[in-house]
Protein backbone atom coordinates (compact mmCIF):
# COMPACT_ATOMS: atom_id res chain seq x y z
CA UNK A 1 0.00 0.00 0.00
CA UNK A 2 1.04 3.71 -0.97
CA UNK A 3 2.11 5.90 1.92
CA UNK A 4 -0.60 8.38 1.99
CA UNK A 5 0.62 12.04 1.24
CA UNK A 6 4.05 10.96 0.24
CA UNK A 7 5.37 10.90 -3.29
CA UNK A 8 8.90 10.36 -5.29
CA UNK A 9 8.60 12.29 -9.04
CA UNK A 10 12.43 11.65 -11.19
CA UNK A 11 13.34 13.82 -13.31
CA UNK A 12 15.06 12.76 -16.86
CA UNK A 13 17.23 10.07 -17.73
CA UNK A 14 18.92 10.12 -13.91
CA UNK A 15 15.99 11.13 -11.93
CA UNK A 16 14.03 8.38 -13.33
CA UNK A 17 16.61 5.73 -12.86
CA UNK A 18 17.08 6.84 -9.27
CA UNK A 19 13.29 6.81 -8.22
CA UNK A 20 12.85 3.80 -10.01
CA UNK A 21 15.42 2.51 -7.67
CA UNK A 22 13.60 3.91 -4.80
CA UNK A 23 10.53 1.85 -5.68
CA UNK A 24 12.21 -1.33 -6.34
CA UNK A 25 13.65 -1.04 -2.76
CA UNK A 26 9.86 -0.20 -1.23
CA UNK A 27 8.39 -2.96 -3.01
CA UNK A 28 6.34 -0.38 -4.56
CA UNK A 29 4.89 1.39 -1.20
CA UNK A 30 5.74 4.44 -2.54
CA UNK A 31 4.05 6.21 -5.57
CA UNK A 32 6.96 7.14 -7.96
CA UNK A 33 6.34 8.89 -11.02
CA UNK A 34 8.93 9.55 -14.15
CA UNK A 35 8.99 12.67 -16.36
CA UNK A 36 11.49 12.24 -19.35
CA UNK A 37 11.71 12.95 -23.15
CA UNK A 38 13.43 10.22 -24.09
CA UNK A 39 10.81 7.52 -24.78
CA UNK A 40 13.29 4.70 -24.54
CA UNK A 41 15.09 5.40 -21.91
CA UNK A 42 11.57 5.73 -19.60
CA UNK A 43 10.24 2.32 -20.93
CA UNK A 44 12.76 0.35 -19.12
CA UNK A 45 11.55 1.89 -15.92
CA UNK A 46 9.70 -1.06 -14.25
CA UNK A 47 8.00 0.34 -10.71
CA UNK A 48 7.65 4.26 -12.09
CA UNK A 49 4.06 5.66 -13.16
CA UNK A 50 5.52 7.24 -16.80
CA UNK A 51 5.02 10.32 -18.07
CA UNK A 52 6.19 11.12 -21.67
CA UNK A 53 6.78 14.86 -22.36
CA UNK A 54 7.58 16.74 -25.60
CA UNK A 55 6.76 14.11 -28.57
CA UNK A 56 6.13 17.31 -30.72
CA UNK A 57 9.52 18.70 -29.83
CA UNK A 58 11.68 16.02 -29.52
CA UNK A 59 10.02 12.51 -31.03
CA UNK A 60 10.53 10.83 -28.42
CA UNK A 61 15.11 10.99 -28.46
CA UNK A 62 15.46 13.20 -25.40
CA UNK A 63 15.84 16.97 -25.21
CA UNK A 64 19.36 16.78 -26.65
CA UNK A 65 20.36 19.24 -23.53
CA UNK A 66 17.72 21.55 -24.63
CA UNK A 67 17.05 23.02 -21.12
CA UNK A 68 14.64 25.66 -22.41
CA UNK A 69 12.90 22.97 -24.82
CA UNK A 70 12.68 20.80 -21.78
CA UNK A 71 10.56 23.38 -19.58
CA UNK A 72 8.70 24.25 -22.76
CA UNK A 73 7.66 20.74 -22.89
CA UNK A 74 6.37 20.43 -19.41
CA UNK A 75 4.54 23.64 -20.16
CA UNK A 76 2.48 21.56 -23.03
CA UNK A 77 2.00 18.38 -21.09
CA UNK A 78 -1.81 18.51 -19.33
CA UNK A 79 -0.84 15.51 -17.24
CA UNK A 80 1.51 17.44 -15.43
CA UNK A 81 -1.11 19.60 -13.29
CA UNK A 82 -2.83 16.04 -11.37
CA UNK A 83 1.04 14.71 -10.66
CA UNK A 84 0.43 16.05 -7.02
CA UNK A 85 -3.10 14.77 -6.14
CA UNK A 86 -3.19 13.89 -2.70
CA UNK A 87 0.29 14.60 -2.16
CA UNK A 88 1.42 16.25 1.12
CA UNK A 89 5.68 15.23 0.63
CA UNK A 90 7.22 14.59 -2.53
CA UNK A 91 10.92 13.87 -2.63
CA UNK A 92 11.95 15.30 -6.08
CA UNK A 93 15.13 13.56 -7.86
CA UNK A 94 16.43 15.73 -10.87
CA UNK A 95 19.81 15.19 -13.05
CA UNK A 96 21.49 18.46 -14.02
CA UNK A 97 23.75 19.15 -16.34
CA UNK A 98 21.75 18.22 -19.34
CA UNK A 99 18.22 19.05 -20.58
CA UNK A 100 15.40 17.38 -18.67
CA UNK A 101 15.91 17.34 -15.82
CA UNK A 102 17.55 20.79 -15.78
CA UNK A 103 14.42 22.03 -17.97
CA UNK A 104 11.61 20.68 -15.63
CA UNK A 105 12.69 21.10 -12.16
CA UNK A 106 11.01 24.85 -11.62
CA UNK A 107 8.28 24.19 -13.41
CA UNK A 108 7.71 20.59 -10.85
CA UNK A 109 9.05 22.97 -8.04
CA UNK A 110 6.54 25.58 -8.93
CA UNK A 111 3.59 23.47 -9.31
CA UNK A 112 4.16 21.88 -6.17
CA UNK A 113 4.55 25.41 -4.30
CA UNK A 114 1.13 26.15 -5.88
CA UNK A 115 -0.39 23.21 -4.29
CA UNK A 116 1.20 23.58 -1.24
CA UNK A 117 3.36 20.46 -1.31
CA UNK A 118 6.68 20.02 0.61
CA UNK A 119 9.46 19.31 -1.16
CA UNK A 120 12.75 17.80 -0.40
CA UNK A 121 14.85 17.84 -3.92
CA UNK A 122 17.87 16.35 -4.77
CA UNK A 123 19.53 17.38 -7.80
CA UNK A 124 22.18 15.20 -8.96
CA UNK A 125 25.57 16.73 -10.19
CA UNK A 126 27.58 14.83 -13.22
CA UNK A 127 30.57 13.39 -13.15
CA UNK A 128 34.03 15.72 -13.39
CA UNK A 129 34.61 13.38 -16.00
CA UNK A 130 32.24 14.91 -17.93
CA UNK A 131 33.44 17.83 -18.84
CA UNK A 132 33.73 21.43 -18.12
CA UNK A 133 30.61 22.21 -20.10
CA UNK A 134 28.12 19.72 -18.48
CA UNK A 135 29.70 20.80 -15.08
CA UNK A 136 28.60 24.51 -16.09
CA UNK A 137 25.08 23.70 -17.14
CA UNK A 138 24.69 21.90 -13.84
CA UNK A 139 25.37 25.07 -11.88
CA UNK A 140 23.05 26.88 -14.51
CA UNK A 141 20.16 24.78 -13.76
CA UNK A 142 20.71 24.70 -10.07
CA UNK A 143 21.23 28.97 -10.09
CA UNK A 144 17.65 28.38 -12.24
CA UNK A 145 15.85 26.30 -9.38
CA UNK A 146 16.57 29.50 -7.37
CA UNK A 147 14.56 28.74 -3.72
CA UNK A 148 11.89 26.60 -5.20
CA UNK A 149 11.91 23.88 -2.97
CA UNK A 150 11.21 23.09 1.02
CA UNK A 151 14.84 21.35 0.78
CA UNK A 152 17.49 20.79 -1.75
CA UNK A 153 20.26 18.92 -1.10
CA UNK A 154 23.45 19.12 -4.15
CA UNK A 155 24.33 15.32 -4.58
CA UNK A 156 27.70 15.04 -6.49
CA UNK A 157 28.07 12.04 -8.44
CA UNK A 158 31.44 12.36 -7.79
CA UNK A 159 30.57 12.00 -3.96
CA UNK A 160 27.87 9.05 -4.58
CA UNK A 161 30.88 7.14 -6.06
CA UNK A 162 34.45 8.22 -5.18
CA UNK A 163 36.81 7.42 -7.76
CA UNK A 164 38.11 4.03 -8.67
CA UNK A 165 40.56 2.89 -10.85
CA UNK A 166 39.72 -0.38 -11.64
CA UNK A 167 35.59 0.76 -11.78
CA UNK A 168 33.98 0.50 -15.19
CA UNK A 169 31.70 3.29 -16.38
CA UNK A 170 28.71 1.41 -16.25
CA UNK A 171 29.85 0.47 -12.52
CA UNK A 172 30.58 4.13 -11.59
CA UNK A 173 26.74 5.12 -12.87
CA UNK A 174 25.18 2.15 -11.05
CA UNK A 175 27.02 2.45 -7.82
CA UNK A 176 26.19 6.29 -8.12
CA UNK A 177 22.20 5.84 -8.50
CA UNK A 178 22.15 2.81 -5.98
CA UNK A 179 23.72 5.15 -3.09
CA UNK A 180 21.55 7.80 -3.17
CA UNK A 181 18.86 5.32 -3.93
CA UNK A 182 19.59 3.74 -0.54
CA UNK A 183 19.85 6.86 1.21
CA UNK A 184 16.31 8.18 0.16
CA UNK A 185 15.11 4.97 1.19
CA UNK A 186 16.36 5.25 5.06
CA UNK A 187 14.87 8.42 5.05
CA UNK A 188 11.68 6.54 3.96
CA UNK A 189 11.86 3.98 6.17
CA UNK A 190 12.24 6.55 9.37
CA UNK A 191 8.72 7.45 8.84
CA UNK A 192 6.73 4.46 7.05
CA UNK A 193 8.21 1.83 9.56
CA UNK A 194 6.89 1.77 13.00
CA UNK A 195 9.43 2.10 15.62
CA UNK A 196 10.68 2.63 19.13
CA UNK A 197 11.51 6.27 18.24
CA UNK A 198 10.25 7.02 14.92
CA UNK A 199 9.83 10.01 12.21
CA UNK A 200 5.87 10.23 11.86
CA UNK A 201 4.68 11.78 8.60
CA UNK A 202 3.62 15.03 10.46
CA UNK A 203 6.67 15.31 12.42
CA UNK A 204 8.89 15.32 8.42
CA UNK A 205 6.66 17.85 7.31
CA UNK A 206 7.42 19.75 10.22
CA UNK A 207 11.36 19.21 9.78
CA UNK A 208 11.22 19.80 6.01
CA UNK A 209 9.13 22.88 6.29
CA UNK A 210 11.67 24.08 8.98
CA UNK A 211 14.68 23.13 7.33
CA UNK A 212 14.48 25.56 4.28
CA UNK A 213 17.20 25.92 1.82
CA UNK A 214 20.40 23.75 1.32
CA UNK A 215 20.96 20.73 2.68
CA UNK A 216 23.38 17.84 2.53
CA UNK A 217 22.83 13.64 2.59
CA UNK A 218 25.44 12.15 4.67
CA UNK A 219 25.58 8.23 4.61
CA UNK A 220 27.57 5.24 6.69
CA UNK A 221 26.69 1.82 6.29
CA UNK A 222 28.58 -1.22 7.90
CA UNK A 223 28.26 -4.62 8.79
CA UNK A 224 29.66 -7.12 11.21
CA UNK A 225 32.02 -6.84 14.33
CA UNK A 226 32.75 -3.15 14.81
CA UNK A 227 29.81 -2.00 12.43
CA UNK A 228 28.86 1.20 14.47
CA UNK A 229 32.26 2.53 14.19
CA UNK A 230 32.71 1.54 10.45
CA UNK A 231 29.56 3.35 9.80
CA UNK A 232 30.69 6.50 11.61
CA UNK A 233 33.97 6.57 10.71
CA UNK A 234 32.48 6.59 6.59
CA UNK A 235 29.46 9.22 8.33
CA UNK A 236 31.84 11.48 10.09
CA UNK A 237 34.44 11.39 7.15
CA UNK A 238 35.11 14.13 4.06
CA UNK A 239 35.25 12.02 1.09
CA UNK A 240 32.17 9.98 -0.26
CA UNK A 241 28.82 10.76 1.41
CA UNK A 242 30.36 11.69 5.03
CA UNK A 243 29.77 14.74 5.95
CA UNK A 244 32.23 15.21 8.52
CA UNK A 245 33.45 18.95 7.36
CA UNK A 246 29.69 20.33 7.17
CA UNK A 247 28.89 19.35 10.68
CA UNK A 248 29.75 22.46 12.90
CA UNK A 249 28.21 25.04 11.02
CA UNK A 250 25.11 22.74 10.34
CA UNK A 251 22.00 24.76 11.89
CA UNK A 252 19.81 21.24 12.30
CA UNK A 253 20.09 17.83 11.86
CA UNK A 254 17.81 14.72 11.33
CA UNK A 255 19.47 11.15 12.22
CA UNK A 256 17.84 7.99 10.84
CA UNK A 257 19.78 4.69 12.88
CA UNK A 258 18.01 1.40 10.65
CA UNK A 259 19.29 -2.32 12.28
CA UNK A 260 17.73 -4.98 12.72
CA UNK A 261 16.55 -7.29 15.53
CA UNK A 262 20.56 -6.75 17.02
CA UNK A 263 20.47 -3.11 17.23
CA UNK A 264 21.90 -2.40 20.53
CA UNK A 265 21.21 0.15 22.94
CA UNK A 266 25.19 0.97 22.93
CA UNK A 267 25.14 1.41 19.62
CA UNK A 268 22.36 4.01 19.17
CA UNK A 269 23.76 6.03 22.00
CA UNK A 270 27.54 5.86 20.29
CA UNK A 271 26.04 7.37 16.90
CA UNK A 272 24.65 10.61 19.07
CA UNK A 273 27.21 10.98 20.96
CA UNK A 274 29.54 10.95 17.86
CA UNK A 275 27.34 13.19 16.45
CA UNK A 276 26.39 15.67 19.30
CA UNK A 277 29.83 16.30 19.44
CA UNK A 278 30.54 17.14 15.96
CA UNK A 279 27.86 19.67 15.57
CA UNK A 280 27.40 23.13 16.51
CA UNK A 281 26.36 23.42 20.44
CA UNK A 282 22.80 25.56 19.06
CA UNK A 283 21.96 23.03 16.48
CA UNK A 284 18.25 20.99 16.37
CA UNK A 285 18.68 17.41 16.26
CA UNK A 286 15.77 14.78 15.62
CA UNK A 287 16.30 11.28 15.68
CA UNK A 288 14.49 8.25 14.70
CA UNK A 289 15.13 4.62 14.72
CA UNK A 290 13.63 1.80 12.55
CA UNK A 291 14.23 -1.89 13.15
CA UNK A 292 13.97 -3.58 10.02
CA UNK A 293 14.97 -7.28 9.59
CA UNK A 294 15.61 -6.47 6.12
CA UNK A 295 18.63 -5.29 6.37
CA UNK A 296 20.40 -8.25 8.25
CA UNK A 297 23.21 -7.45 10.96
CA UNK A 298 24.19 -4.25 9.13
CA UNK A 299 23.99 -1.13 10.61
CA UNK A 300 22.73 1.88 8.31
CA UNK A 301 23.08 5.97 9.41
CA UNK A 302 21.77 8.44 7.17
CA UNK A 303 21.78 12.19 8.28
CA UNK A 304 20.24 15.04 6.84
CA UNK A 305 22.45 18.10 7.60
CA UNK A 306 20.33 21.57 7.18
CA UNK A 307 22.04 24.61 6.62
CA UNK A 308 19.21 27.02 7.36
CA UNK A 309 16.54 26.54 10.44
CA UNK A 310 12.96 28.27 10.29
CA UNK A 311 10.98 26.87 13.10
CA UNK A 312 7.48 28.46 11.48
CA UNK A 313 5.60 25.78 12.66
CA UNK A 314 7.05 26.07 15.85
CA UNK A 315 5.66 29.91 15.96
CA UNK A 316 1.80 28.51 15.03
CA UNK A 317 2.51 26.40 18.30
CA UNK A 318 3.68 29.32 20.58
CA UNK A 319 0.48 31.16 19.02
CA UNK A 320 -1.84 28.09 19.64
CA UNK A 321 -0.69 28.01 23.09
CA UNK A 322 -1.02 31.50 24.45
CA UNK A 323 -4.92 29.82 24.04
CA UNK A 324 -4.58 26.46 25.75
CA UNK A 325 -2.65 25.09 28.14
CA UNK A 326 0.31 23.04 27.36
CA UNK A 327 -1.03 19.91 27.87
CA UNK A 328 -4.18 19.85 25.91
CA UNK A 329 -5.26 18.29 22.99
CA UNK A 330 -4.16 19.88 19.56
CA UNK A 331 -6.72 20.51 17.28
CA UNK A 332 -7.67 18.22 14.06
CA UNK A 333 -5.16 18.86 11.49
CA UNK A 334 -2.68 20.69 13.12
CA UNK A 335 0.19 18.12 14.25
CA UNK A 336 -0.14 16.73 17.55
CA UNK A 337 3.96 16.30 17.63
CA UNK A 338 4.84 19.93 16.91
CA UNK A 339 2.43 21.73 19.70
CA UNK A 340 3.54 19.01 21.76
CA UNK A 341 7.01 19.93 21.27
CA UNK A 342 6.40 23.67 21.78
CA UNK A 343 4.34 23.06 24.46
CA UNK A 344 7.63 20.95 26.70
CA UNK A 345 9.46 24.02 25.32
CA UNK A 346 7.95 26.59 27.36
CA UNK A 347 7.28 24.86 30.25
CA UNK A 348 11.01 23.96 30.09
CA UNK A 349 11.65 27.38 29.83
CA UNK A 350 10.04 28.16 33.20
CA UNK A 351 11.14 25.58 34.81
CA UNK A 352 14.96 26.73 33.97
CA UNK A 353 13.72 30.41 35.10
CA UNK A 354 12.70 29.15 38.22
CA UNK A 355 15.86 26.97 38.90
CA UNK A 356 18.50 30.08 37.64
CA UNK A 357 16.37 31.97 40.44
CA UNK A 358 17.14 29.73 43.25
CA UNK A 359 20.95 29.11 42.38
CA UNK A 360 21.47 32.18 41.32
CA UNK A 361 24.56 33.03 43.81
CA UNK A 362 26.21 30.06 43.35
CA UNK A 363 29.23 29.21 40.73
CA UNK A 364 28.11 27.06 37.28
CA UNK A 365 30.28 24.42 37.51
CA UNK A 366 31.99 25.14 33.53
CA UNK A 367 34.22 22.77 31.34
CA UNK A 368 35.05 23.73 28.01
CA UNK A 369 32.98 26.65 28.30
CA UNK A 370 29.81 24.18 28.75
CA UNK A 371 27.64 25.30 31.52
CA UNK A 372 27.32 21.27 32.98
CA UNK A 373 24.84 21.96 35.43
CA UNK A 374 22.24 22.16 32.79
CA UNK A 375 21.00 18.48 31.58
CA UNK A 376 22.50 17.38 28.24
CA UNK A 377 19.25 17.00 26.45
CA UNK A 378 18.87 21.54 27.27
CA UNK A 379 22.52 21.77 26.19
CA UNK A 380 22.42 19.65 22.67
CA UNK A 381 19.23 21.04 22.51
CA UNK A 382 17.92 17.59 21.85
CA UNK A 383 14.14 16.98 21.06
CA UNK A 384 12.63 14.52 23.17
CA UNK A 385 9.03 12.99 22.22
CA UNK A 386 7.67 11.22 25.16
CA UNK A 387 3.98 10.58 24.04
């Protein structure tokens, strides 16, 4: 069954590859739709609802890096305006560098902003093998996107495979589209599988809508004796998909921890920790954790690493409770997790009122120029969900 509200839509030749990927890995419990001008190249998508764009243009053999042409296309295309029905999240996978994909993305990005439909976009960057001039186009098309888009995270194909000597081409594509397949399917998995601490869909839409602006994917993934390091030390790391070097000037951060049936207390509390004390002291961090037997005795991190931090939904929560107390009821439709959330927020800021009152002529015991009479959880700023 489809996850209601939530959505995948790939754009061109590499978007649709990549979401195709997505819902191969889901066993089709996503809805995944493909928008491409090259007829052939969309037919061999298996688990992606198709949608063929610019016959009259292009007969079917691609834009031919026609950016404009591509857009133009989408323009023409009727189907287009019901690719959001019932859609409340729609992950948005786009190649630049090219036409299609480059072409499409605003008008997808706009369409969805008319409908009111988050959006968390990855736009995929070629190869530096490529050339100079595909490179450049890229950087067009992403200066094009301008802010459409909840989220957009830059994935560098470059990054989704590091460089190996002994890799074939086709092997270099593939390994490329399976990692950032896998990673958009953790971050899938946080919210559709039910878990001790889990991501619920109102809780993403809350994060995404928050999280405005850039973003970066970081991914570790390890198996076996020592698999919690492993996956940190490829997390925490510069080259491939860590994101070690984006960490301390990160304004937010979600962390998805997936294991299965072995996933150990220890090993949950190592990946914060590791964490925690990479990133800036005022950052947001949400975490979720999905058991999933799929994945055998490996251990899989994925991190989404905001740059920006708008906490508007927060604000509708401060406003909602200046009417009700904290502990009452939200009402239908609004997001029981986020007034929740507010709600432990300003009682936590009375209680700390109350407690700098009382102690107020005694010395802060200070390390490191942490104040470590204050619990962790108010230091990290750490969001706890008790309900």
């Amino acid at each position: 069954m489809n996850e209601p509200g939530f959505m995948m839509i790939g754009l061109g030749g590499a978007g649709g590859k990549i979401v195709d990927a997505v819902a191969r890995n889901t066993e089709g419990a996503i809805r995944a739709v493909a928008i491409d001008t090259d007829f052939n190249a969309i037919s061999r998508l298996t688990r992606c609802q198709q949608i063929r764009i610019g016959a009259t243009r292009f007969d079917g053999a691609g834009s031919g890096g026609d950016r404009n042409g591509a857009g133009m296309a989408a323009d023409e295309t009727p189907a287009l305006a019901a690719v959001f029905e019932n859609a409340k999240i729609a992950a948005v996978v786009a190649g630049l560098g090219k036409g299609t994909g480059s072409g499409v993305l605003p008008k997808i990005l706009a369409a969805a902003a008319e409908r009111n439909v988050a959006t968390i976009v990855f736009m995929v960057v070629p190869f530096g093998f490529e050339g100079m001039e595909i490179g450049r186009k890229a950087a067009e098309a992403e200066q094009a996107s301008g802010r459409l888009g909840d989220v957009r995270v830059i994935c560098r194909n470059d990054d989704l495979c590091p460089a190996a000597d002994d890799a074939t081409l086709e092997a270099a594509f593939a390994a490329a589209t399976d990692t950032l397949a896998d990673g958009i399917t953790l971050l899938w998995k946080l919210m559709a599988i039910p878990g001790y601490i889990n991501i619920d869909p109102a809780t993403l839409l809350g994060i995404v809508r928050s999280g405005r602006g850039s973003c970066s994917l970081g991914v570790g993934v390890a198996s076996g004796p020592g698999r919690v390091d492993a996956a940190l030390g490829t997390l925490l790391g510069n080259k491939g998909t860590g994101v070690g070097g984006k960490l301390a000037t990160a304004k937010a951060a979600l962390v998805g921890i997936i294991g299965g049936e072995d996933l150990r207390l220890a090993e949950i509390a190592r990946t914060m920790a590791s964490i925690g004390s990479a990133i800036s002291m005022d950052a947001q961090i949400r975490m979720g954790t999905v058991l999933d037997k799929a994945v055998g005795d490996s251990l899989r991190i994925v991190v989404l690493l905001f740059r920006e931090w708008n906490p508007l939904y927060a604000s509708e929560a401060d406003e909602h409770d200046d009417d009700a107390p904290a502990s009452s009821p939200p009402e239908p439709g609004k997001g029981g997790a986020r007034y929740a959330s507010a709600g432990r927020a300003s009682r936590g800021k009375a209680e700390r009122s109350t407690y700098n009152n009382r102690f107020d002529s005694q010395t802060a015991t200070c390390r490191n120029g942490e104040n470590l009479d204050k619990p962790t959880y108010l230091r990290r700023k750490l969001h706890i969900d008790l309900a």
